[in-house]
Protein backbone atom coordinates (compact mmCIF):
# COMPACT_ATOMS: atom_id res chain seq x y z
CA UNK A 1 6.56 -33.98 1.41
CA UNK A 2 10.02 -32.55 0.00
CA UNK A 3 9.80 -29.37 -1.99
CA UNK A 4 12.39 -27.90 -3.83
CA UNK A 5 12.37 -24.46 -5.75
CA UNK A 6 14.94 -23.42 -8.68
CA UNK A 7 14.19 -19.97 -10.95
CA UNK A 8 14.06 -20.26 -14.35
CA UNK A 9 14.08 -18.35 -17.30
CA UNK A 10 9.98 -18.13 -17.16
CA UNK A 11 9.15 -19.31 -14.32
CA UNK A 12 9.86 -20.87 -11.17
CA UNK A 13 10.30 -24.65 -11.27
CA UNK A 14 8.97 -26.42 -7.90
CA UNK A 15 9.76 -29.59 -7.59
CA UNK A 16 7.93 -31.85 -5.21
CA UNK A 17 8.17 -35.42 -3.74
CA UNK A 18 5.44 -37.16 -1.17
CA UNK A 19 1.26 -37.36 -1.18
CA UNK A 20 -0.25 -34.00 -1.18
CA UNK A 21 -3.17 -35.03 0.97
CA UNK A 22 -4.45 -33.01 4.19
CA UNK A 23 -1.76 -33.51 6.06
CA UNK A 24 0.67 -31.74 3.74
CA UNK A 25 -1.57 -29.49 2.26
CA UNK A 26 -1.30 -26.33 5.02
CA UNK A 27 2.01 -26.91 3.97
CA UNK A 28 2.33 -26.40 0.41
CA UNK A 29 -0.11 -23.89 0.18
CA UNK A 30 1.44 -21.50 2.89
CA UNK A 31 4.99 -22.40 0.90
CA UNK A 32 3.52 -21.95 -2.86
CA UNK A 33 1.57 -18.35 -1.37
CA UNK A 34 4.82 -17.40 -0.16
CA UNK A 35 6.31 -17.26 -3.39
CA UNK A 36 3.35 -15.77 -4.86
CA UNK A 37 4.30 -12.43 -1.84
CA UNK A 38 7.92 -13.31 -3.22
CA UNK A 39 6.48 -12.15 -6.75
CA UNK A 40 6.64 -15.22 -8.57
CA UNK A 41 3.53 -15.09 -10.44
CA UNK A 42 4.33 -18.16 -13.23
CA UNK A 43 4.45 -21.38 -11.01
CA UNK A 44 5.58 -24.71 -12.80
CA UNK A 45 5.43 -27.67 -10.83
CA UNK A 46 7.38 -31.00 -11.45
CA UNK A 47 5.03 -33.25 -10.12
CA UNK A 48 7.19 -36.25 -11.20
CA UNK A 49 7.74 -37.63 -7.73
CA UNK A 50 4.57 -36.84 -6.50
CA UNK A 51 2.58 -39.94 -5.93
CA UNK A 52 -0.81 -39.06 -4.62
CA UNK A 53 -3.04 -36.26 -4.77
CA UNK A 54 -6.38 -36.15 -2.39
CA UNK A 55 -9.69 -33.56 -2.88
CA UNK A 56 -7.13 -31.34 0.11
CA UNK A 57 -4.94 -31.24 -2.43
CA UNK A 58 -6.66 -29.85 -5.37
CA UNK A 59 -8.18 -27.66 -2.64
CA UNK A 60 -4.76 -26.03 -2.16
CA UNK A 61 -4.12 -25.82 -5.80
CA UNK A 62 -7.24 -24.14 -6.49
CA UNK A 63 -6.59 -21.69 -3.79
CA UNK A 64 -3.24 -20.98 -5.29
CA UNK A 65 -4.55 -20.38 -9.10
CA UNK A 66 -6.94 -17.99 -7.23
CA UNK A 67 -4.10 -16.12 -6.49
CA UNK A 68 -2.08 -16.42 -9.30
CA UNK A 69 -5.50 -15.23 -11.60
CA UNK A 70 -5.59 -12.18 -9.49
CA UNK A 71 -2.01 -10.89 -10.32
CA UNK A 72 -2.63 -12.61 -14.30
CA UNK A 73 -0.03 -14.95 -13.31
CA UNK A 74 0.11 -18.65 -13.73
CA UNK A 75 0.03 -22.27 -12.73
CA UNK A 76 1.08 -25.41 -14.48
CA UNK A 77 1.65 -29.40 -13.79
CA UNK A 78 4.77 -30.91 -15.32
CA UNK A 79 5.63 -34.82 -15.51
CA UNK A 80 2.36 -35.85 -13.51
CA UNK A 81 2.30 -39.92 -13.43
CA UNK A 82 -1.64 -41.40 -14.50
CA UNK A 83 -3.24 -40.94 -11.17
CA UNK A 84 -2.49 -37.22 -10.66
CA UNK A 85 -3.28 -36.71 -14.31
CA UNK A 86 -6.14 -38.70 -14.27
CA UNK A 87 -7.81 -37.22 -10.99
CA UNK A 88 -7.29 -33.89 -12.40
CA UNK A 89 -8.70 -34.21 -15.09
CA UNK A 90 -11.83 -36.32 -13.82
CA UNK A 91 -11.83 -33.40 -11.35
CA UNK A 92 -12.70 -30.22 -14.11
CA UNK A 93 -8.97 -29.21 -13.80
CA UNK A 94 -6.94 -30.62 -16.73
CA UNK A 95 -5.87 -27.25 -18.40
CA UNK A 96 -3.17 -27.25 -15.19
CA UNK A 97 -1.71 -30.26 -16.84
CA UNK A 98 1.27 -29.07 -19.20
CA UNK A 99 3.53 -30.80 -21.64
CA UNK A 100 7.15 -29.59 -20.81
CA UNK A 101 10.02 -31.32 -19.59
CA UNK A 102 12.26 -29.90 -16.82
CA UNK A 103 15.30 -29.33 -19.42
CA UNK A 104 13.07 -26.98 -21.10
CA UNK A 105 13.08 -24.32 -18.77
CA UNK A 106 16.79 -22.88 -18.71
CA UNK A 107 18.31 -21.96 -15.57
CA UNK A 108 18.63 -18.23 -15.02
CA UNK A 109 22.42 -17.03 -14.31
CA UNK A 110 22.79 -15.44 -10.95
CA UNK A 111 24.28 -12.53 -12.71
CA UNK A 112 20.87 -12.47 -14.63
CA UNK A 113 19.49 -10.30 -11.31
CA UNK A 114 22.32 -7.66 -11.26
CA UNK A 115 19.77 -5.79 -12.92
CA UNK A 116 20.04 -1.55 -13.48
CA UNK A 117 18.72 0.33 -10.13
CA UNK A 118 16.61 1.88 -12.40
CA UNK A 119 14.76 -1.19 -14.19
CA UNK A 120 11.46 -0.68 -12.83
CA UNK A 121 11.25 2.57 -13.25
CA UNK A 122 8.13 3.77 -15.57
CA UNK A 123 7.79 7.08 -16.58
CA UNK A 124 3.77 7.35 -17.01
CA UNK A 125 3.02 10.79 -18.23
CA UNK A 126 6.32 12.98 -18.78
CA UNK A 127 4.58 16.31 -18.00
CA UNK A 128 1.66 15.32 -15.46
CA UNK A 129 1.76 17.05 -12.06
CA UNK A 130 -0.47 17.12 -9.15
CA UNK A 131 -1.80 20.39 -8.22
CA UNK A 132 -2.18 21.16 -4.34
CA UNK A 133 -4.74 23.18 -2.57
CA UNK A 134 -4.08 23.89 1.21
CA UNK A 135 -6.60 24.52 4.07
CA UNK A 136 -4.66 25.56 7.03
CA UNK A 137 -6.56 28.15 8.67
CA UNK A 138 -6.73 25.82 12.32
CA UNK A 139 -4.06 25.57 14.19
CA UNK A 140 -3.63 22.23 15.92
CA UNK A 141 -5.03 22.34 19.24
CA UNK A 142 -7.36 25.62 19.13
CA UNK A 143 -11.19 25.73 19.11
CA UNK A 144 -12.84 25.60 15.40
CA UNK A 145 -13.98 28.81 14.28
CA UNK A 146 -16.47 28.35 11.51
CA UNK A 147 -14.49 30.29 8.96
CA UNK A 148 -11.69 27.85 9.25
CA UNK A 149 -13.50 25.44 7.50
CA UNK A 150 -13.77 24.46 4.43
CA UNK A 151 -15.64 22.18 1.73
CA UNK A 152 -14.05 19.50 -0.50
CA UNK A 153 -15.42 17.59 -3.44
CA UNK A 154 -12.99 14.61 -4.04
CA UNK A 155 -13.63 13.94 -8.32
CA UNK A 156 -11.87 11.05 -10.20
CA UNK A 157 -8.13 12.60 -9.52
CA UNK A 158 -8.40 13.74 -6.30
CA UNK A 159 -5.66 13.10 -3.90
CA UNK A 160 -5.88 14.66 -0.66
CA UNK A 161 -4.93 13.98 3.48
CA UNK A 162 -5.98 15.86 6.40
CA UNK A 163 -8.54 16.24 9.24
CA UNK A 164 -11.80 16.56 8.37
CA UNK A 165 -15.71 15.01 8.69
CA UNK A 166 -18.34 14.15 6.56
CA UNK A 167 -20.87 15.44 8.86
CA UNK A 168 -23.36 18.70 7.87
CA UNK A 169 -22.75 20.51 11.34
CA UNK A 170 -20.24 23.26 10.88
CA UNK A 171 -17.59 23.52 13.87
CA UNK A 172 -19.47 21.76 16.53
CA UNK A 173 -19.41 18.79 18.73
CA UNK A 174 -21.56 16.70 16.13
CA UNK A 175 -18.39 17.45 13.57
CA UNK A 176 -16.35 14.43 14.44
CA UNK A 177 -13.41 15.47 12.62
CA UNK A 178 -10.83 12.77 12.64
CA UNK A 179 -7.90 11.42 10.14
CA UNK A 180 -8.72 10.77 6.48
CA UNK A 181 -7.34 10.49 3.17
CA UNK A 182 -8.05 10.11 -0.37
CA UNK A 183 -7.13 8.54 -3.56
CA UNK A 184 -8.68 8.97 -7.00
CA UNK A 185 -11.74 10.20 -5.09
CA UNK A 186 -12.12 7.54 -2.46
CA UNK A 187 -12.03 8.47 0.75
CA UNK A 188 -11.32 6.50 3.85
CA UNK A 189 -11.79 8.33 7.21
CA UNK A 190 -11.15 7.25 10.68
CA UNK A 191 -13.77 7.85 13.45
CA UNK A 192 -12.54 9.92 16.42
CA UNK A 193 -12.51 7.16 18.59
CA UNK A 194 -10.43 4.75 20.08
CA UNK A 195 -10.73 1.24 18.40
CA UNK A 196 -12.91 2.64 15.83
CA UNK A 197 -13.04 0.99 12.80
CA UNK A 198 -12.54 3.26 9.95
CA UNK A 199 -15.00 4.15 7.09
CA UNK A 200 -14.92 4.79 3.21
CA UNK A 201 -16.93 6.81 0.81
CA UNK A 202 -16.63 5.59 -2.92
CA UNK A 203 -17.50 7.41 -5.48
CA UNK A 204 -20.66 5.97 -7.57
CA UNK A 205 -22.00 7.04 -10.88
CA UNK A 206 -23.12 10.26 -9.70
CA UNK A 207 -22.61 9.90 -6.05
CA UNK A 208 -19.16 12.38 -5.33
CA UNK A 209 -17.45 12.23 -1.57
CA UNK A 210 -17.32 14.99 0.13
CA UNK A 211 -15.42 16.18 2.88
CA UNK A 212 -15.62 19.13 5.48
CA UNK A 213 -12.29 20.04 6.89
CA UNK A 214 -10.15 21.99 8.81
CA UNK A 215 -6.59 20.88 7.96
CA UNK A 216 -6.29 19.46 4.48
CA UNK A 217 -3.63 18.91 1.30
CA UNK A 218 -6.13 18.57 -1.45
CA UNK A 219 -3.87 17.64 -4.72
CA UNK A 220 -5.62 17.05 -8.44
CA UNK A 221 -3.69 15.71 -11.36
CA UNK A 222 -1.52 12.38 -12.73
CA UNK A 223 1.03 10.70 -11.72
CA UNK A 224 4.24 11.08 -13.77
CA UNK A 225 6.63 7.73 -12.51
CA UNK A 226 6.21 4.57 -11.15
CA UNK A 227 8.63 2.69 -9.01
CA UNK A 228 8.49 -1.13 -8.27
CA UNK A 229 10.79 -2.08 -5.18
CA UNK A 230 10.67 -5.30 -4.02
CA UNK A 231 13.34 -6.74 -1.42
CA UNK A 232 17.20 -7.52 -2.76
CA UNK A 233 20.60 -8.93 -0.93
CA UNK A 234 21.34 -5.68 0.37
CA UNK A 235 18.45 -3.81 0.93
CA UNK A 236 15.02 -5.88 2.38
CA UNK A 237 13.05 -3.25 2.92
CA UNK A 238 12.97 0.62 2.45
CA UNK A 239 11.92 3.34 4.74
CA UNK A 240 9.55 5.78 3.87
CA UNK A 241 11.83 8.77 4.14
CA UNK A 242 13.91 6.73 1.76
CA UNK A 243 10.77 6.09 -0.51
CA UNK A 244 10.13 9.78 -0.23
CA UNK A 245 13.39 10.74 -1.25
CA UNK A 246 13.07 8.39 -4.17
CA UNK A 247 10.25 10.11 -5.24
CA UNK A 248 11.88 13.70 -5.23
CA UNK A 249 14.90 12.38 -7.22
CA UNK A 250 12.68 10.21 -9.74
CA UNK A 251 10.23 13.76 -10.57
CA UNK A 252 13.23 16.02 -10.49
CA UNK A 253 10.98 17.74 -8.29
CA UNK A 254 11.23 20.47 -5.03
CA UNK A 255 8.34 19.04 -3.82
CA UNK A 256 6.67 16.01 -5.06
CA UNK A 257 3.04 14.26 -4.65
CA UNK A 258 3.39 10.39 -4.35
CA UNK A 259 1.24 7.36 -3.16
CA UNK A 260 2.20 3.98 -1.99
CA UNK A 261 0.80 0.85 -2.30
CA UNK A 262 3.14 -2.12 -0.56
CA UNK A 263 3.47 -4.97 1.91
CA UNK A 264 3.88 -3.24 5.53
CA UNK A 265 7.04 -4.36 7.90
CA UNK A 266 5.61 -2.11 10.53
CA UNK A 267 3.70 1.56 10.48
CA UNK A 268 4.72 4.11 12.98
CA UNK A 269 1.90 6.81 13.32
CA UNK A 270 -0.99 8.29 15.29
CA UNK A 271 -4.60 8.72 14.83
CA UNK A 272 -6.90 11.19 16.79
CA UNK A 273 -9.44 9.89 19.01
CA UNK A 274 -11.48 12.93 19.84
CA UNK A 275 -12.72 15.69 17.13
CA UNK A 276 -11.45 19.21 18.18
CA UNK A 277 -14.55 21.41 18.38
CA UNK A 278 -16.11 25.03 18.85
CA UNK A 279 -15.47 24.39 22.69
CA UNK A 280 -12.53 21.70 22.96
CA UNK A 281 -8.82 22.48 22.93
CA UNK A 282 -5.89 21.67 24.82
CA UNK A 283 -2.04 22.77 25.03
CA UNK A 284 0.31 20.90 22.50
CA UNK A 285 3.09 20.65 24.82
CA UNK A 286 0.82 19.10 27.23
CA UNK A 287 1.67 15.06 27.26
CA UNK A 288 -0.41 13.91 29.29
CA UNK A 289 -3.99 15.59 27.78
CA UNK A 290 -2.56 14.64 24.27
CA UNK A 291 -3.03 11.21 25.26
CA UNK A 292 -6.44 11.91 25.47
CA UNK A 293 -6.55 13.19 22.07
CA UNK A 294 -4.54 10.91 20.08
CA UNK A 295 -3.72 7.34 19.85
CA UNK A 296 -0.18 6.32 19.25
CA UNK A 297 1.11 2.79 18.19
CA UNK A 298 3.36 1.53 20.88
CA UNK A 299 5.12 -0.64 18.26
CA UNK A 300 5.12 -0.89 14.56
CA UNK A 301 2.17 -1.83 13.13
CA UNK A 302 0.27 -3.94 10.85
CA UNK A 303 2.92 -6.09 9.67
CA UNK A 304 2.60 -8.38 6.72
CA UNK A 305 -0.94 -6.52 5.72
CA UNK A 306 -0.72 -3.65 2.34
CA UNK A 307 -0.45 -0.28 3.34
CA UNK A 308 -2.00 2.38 0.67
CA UNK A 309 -0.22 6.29 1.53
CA UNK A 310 -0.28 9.17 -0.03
CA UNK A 311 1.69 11.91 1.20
CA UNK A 312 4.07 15.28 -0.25
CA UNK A 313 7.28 15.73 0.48
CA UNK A 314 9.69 18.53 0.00
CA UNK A 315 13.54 19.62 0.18
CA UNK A 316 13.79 21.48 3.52
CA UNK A 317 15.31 24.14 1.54
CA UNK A 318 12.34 24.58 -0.18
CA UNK A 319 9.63 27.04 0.79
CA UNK A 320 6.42 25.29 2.58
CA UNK A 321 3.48 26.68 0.91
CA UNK A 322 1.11 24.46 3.14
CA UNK A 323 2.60 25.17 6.56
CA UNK A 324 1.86 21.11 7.25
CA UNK A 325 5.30 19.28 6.27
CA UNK A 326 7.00 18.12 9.01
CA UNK A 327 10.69 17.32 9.00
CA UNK A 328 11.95 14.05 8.95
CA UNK A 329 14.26 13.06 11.66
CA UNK A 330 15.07 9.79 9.53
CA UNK A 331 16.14 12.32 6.48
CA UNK A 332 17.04 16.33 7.90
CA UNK A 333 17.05 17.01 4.29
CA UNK A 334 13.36 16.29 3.55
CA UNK A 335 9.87 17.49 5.31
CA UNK A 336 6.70 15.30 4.56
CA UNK A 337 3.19 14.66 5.53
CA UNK A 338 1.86 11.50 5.09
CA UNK A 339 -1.79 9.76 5.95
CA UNK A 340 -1.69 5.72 5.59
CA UNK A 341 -4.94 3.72 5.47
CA UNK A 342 -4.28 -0.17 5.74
CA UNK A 343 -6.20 -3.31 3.73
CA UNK A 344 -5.71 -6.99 4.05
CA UNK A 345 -2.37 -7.69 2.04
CA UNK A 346 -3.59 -8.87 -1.56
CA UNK A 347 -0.23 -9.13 -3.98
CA UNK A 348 0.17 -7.31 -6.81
CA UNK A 349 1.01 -8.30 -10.54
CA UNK A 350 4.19 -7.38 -11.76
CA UNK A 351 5.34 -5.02 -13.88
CA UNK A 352 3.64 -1.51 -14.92
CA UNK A 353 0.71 -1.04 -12.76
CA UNK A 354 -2.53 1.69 -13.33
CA UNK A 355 -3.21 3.23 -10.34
CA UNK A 356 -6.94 4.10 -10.83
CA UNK A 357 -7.28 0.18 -11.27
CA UNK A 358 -5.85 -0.74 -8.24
CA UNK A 359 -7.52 1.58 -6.26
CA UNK A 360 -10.71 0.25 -7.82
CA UNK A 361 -9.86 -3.05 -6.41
CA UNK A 362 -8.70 -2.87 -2.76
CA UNK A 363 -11.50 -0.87 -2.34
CA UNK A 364 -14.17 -3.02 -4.06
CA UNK A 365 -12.34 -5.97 -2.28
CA UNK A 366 -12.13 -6.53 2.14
CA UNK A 367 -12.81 -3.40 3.86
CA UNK A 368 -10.10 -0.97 5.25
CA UNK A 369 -8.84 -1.90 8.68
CA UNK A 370 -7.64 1.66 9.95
CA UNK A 371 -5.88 4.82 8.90
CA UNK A 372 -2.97 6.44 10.12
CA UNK A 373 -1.06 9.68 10.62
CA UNK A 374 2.74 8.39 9.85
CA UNK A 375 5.47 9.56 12.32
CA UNK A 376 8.90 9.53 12.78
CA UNK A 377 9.13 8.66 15.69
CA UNK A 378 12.93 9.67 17.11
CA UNK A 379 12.79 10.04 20.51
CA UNK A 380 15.79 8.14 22.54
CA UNK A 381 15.55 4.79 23.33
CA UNK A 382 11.70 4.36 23.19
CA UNK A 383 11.87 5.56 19.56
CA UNK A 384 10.07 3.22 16.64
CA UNK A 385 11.75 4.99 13.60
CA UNK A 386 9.80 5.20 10.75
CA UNK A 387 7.25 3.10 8.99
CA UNK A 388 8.80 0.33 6.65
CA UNK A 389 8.41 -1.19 3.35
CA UNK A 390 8.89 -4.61 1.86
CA UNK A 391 7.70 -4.71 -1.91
CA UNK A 392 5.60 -2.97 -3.72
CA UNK A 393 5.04 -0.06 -6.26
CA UNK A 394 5.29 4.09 -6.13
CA UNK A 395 3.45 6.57 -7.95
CA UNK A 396 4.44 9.98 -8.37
CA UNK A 397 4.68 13.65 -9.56
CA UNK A 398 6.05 16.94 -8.74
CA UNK A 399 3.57 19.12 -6.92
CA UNK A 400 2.65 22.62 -8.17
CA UNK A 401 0.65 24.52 -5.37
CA UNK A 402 -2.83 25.97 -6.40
CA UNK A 403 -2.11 29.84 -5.98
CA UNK A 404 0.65 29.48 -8.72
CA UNK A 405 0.01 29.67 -12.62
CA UNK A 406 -0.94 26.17 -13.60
């Protein structure tokens, strides 16, 4: 089988020669899925040369309008001889079949893609802000007093990262406070232990998620702008200090709120694997016993899968009202804190995107495969960088922190 691919004014036009039976099949579909990730959600297919289509086939073509339907995209036949057209539509699948010649669909200029830096950029809500409540009363790697901690409902526009447990004990060993975070009131949270598998609370009808914690950014609000970045000539994927940064300069903000939701080249981060206590701490400059605490990814991580962050960020010349930004040694200029939490990758239509909806859907869809604490990791040689990005979309908003006048 021979396939060739050519963007068009609508759509891309595939043209393909050969049988599309089960040997080929793997084939196409892995190629057509591809430029589904690629973001090439209206598919037209020139099935001119193609002289035989087997039950494999249709499989793969079914598998790919599955796809398509999921970002509202599109697939369509072209130039099919009578034995394609025919076993489609004997098959239940004639509305594939379309009547449009190749000439039809005009070749796009290559100039047509020197588009503004600033052409998916969607301002959302001109004046909506995220406003940030900060429990910081433990200090990283002391006992738990029970005063340091503190309750958290998680409502409908909640945004929030920390430590914390949804356990009833108060500061003792049955806490198990590990890693979570939070988006529009669904929580994932990460079981202090190593090779745990982490675990969600969703809120239903009445049900809310609740939280008890002892280090925790706790934002409410909207998000103002979206960003959609997807890979280009000179740029294939962007960093997250980078991503940060964008979102400081798109809110005109100090500090900004923003969440993430994009294809992963590779996370850099850390996740605890035992819950500080009323009787467990340890000495943060101690290596060694901080292996024993936290688990570290030796090399970037889940690559190819969809990464969901939230995190705030803030000019380092900025005051830190939470006491929890760290600086960035990918960008000196910036300080962040960032909690990752990491799905099976599913694309994502184009265009404007509503946040609550998509959160709605990864988490009503495969369950969450871990969560992470995102570092930037710069030590010398052994150093992984930062966690990267390939294509995907940004939400954000400046940050206004609780104790002010909202």
């Amino acid at each position: 089988m021979k396939i060739e691919a050519v963007k068009t004014e609508n759509a891309l036009l595939i043209k393909i020669s050969g049988r599309l039976d089960a040997s080929w099949s793997d084939y196409f579909t892995d190629t057509f899925l591809e430029y589904i990730r690629n973001g090439e959600h209206y598919l037209v297919i020139d099935a001119g040369e193609l002289t035989f289509l087997s039950s494999a086939g249709i499989r793969s073509l079914v598998r790919i309008s599955k796809e398509l339907n999921r970002v509202k995209g599109l697939l369509r036949l072209i130039q099919a001889n009578d034995f394609v057209t025919g076993t489609l539509r004997m098959t239940g699948f004639g509305e594939w079949l379309a009547d449009v010649a190749p000439e039809d669909l005009l070749v796009v200029s290559d100039d047509t893609n020197d588009k503004s830096e600033d052409t998916d950029v969607f301002v959302l809500k001109k004046d909506a802000r995220i406003v940030v409540e900060v429990v910081s009363a433990w200090k990283p790697w002391q006992q738990v007093k029970e005063k340091e901690v503190a309750m958290h409902e998680f409502q409908a526009d909640s945004f929030a990262l920390g430590i914390g447990s949804p356990y009833d004990k108060l500061a003792g060993k049955e806490s198990k406070y590990g890693d979570f975070v939070t988006f529009c009131g669904h929580v994932v949270y990460q079981m202090p232990e190593d090779r745990s598998r982490p675990d969600y609370l969703i809120p239903v009808a009445d049900f809310v998620p609740t939280l008890q914690t002892i280090q925790c950014l706790h934002g409410r609000g909207e998000m103002s702008h979206l960003w959609r970045f997807a890979p280009e000539a000179e740029k294939e994927r962007q960093g997250i200090s980078e991503l940060a940064s964008r979102a400081l300069a798109m809110t005109n903000a100090e500090q900004a709120a923003f969440v993430i939701l994009a294809e992963t080249e590779g996370l850099v981060g850390a996740y605890m694997i035992q819950s500080p206590g009323a009787e467990q701490a340890f000495k943060p400059n101690d290596f060694v016993e901080m292996r024993q605490w936290l688990s570290f990814c030796g090399e970037p991580a889940y690559t190819g899968e969809q990464s969901l962050v939230f995190g705030i960020v803030s000019r380092r010349d900025s005051p830190d009202n939470s006491g929890l930004l760290v600086p960035l040694a990918s960008n000196p200029g910036l300080a962040m804190h960032a909690h990752a939490v990491i799905f099976p990758y599913q694309p994502l239509q184009n265009g404007v995107l509503d946040l609550k909806n998509q959160i709605a859907k990864f988490f009503n869809g495969p369950p969450p495969k871990g969560v992470m604490h995102l570092l930037d990791d710069d030590r010398p040689t052994l150093g992984l960088g930062e966690s990267l990005f390939t294509r995907g979309a940004m939400w954000c908003a400046p940050v206004q922190w609780k104790e002010e006048t909202v």
